[in-house]
PDB file of N, CA and C in Angstrom:
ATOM      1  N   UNK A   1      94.929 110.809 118.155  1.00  0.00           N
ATOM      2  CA  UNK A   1      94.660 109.410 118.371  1.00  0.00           C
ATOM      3  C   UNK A   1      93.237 109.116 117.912  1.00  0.00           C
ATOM      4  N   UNK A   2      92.927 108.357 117.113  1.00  0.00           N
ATOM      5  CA  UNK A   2      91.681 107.627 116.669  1.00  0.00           C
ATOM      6  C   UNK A   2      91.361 106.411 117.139  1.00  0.00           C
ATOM      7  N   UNK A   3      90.194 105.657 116.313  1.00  0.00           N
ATOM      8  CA  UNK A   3      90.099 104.299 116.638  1.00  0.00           C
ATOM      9  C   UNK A   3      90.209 103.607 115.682  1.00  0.00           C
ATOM     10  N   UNK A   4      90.023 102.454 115.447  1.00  0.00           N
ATOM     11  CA  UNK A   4      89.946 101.201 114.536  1.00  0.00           C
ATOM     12  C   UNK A   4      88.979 100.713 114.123  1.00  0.00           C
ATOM     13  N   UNK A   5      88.173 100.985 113.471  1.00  0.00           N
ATOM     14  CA  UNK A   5      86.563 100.218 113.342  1.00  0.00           C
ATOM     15  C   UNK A   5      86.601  99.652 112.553  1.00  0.00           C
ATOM     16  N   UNK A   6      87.723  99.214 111.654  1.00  0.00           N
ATOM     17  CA  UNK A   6      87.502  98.863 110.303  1.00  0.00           C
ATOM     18  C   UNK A   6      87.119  97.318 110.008  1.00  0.00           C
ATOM     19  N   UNK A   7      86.024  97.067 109.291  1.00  0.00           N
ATOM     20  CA  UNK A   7      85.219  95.791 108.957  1.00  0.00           C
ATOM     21  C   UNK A   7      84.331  95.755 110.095  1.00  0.00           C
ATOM     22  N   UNK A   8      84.110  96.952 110.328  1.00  0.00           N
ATOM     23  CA  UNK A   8      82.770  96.553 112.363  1.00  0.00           C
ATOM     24  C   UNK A   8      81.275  97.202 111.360  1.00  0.00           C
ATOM     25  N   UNK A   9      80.430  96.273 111.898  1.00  0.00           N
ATOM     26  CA  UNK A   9      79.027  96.461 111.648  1.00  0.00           C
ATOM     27  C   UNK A   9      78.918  97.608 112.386  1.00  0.00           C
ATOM     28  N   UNK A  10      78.697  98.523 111.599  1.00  0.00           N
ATOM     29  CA  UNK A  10      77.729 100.011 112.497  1.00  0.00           C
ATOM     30  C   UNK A  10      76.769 100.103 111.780  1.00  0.00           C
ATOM     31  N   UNK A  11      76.039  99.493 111.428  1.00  0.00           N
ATOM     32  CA  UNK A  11      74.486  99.777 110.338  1.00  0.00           C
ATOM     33  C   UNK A  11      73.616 100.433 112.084  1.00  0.00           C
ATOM     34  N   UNK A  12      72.990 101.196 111.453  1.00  0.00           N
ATOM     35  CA  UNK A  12      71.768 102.268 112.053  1.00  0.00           C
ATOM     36  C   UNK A  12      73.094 102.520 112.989  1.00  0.00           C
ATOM     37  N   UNK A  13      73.969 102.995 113.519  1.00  0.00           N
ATOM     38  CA  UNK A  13      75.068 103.571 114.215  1.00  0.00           C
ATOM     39  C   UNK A  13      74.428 104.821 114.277  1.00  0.00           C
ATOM     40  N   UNK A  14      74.037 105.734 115.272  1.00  0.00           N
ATOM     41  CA  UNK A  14      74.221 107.087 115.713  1.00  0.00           C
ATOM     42  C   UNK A  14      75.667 107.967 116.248  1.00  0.00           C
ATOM     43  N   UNK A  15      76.044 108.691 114.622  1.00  0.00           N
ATOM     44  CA  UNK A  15      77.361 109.227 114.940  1.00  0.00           C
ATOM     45  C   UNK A  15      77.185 110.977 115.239  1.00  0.00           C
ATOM     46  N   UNK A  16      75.901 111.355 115.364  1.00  0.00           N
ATOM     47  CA  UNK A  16      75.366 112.997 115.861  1.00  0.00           C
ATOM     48  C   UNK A  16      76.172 113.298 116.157  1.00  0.00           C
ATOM     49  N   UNK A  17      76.775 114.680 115.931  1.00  0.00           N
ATOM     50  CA  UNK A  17      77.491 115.177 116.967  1.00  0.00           C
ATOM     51  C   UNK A  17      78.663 114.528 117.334  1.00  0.00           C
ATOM     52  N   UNK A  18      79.086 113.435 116.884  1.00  0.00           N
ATOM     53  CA  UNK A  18      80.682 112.897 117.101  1.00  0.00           C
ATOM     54  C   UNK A  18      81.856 113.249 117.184  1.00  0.00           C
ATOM     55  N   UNK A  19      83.172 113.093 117.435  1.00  0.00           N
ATOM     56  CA  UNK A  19      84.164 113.412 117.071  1.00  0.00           C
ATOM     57  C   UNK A  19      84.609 112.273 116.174  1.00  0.00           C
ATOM     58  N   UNK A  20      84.947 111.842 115.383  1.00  0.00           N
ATOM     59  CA  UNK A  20      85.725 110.760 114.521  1.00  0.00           C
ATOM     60  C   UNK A  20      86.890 111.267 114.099  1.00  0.00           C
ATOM     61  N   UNK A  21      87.791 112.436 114.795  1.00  0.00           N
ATOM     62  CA  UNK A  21      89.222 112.471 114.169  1.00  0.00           C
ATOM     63  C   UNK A  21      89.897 110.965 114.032  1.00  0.00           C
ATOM     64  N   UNK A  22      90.728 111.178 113.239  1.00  0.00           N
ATOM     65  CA  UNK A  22      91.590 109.901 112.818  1.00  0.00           C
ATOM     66  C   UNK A  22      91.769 108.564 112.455  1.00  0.00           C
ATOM     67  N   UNK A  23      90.211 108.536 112.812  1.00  0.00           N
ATOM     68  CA  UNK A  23      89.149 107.131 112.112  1.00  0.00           C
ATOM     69  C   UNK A  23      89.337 106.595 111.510  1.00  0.00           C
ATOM     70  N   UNK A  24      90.030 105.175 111.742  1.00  0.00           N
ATOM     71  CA  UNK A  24      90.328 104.182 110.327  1.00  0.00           C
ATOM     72  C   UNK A  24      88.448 103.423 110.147  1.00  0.00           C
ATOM     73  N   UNK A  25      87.811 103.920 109.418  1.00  0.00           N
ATOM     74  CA  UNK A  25      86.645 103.228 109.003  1.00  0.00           C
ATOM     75  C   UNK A  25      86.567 102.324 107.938  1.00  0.00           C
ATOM     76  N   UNK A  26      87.624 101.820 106.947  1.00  0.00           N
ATOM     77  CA  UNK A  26      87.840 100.759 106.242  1.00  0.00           C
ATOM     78  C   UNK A  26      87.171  99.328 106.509  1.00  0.00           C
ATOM     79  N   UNK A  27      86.584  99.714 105.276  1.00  0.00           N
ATOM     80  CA  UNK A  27      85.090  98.181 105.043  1.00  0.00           C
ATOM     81  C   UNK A  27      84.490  98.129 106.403  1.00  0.00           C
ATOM     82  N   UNK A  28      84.077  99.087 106.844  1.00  0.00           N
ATOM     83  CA  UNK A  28      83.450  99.171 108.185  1.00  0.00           C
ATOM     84  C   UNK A  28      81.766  99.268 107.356  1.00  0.00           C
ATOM     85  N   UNK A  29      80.636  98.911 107.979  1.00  0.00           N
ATOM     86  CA  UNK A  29      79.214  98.852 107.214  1.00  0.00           C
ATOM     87  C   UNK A  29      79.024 100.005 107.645  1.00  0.00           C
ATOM     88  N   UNK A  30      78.464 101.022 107.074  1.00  0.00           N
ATOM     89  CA  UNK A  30      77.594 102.058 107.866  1.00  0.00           C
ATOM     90  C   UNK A  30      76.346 102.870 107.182  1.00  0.00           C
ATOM     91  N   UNK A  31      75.794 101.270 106.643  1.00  0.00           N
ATOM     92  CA  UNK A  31      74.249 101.415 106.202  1.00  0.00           C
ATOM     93  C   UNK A  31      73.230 101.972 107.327  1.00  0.00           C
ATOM     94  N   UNK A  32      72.519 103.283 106.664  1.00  0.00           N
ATOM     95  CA  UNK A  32      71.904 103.759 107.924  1.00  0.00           C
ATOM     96  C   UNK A  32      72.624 104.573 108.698  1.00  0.00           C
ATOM     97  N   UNK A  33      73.873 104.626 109.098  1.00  0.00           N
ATOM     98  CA  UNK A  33      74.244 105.392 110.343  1.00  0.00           C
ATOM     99  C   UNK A  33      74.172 106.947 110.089  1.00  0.00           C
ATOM    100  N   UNK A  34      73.500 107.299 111.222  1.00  0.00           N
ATOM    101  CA  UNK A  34      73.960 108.941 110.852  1.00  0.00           C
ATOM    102  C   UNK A  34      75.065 109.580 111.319  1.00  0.00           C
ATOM    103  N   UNK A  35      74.895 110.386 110.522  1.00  0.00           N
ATOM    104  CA  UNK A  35      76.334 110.987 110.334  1.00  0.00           C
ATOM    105  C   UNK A  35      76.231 112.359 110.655  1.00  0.00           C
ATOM    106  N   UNK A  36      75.033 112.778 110.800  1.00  0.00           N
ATOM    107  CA  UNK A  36      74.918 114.919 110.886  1.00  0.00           C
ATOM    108  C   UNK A  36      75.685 115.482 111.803  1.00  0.00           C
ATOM    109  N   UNK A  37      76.693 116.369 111.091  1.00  0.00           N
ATOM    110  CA  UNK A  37      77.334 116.897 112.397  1.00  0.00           C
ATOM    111  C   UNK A  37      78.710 116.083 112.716  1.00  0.00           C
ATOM    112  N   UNK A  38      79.350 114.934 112.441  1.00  0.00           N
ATOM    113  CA  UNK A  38      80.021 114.983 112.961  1.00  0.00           C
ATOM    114  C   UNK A  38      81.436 115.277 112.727  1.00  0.00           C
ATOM    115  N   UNK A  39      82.498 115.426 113.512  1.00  0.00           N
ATOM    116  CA  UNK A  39      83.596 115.989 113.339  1.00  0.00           C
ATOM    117  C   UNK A  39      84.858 114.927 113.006  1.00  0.00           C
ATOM    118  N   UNK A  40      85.450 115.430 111.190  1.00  0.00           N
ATOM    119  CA  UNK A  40      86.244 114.547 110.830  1.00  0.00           C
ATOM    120  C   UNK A  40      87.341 115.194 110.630  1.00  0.00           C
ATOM    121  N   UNK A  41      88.144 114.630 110.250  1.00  0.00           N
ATOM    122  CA  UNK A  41      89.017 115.526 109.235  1.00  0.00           C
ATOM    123  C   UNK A  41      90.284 114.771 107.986  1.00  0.00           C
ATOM    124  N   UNK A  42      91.127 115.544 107.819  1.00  0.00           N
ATOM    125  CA  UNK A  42      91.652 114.928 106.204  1.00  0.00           C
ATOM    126  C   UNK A  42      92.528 113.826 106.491  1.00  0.00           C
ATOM    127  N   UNK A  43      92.493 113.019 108.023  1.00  0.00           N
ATOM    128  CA  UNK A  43      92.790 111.482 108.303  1.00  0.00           C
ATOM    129  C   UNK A  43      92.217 110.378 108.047  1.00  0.00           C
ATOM    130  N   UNK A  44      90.825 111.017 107.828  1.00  0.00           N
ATOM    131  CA  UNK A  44      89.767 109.543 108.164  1.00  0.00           C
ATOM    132  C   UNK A  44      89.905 108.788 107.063  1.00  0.00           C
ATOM    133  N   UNK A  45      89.682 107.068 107.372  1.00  0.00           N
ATOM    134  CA  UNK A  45      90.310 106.440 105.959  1.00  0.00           C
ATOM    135  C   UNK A  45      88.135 106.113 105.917  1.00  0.00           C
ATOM    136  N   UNK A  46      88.386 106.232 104.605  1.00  0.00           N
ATOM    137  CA  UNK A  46      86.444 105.715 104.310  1.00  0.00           C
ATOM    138  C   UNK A  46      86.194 104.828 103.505  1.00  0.00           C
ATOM    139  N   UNK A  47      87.716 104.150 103.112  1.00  0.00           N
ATOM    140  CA  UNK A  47      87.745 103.184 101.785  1.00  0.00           C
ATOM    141  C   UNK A  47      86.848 101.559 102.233  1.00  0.00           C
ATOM    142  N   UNK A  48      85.972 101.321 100.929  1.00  0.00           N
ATOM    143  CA  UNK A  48      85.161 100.514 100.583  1.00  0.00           C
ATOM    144  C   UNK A  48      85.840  99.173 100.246  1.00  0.00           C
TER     145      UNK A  48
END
């Protein structure tokens, strides 16, 4: 089970250490956010 973020402002978003399995991130902003570390895998949608 994932979430839905898709088209959500996450600019400067702290994703450290996350889990993001199953992540629809579609046209989601994520200028700035970090990302080190976190845990995805071959679900996550990342389309622009």
């Amino acid at each position: 089970m994932g979430a839905y973020v898709n088209k959500a402002n996450l600019r400067e978003a702290n994703f450290t250490i996350s889990s993001a399995l199953n992540t629809d991130f579609c046209e989601a902003i994520l200028t700035g956010a970090c990302i080190q570390d976190w845990n995805i895998n071959s679900k996550q949608i990342l389309l622009m």
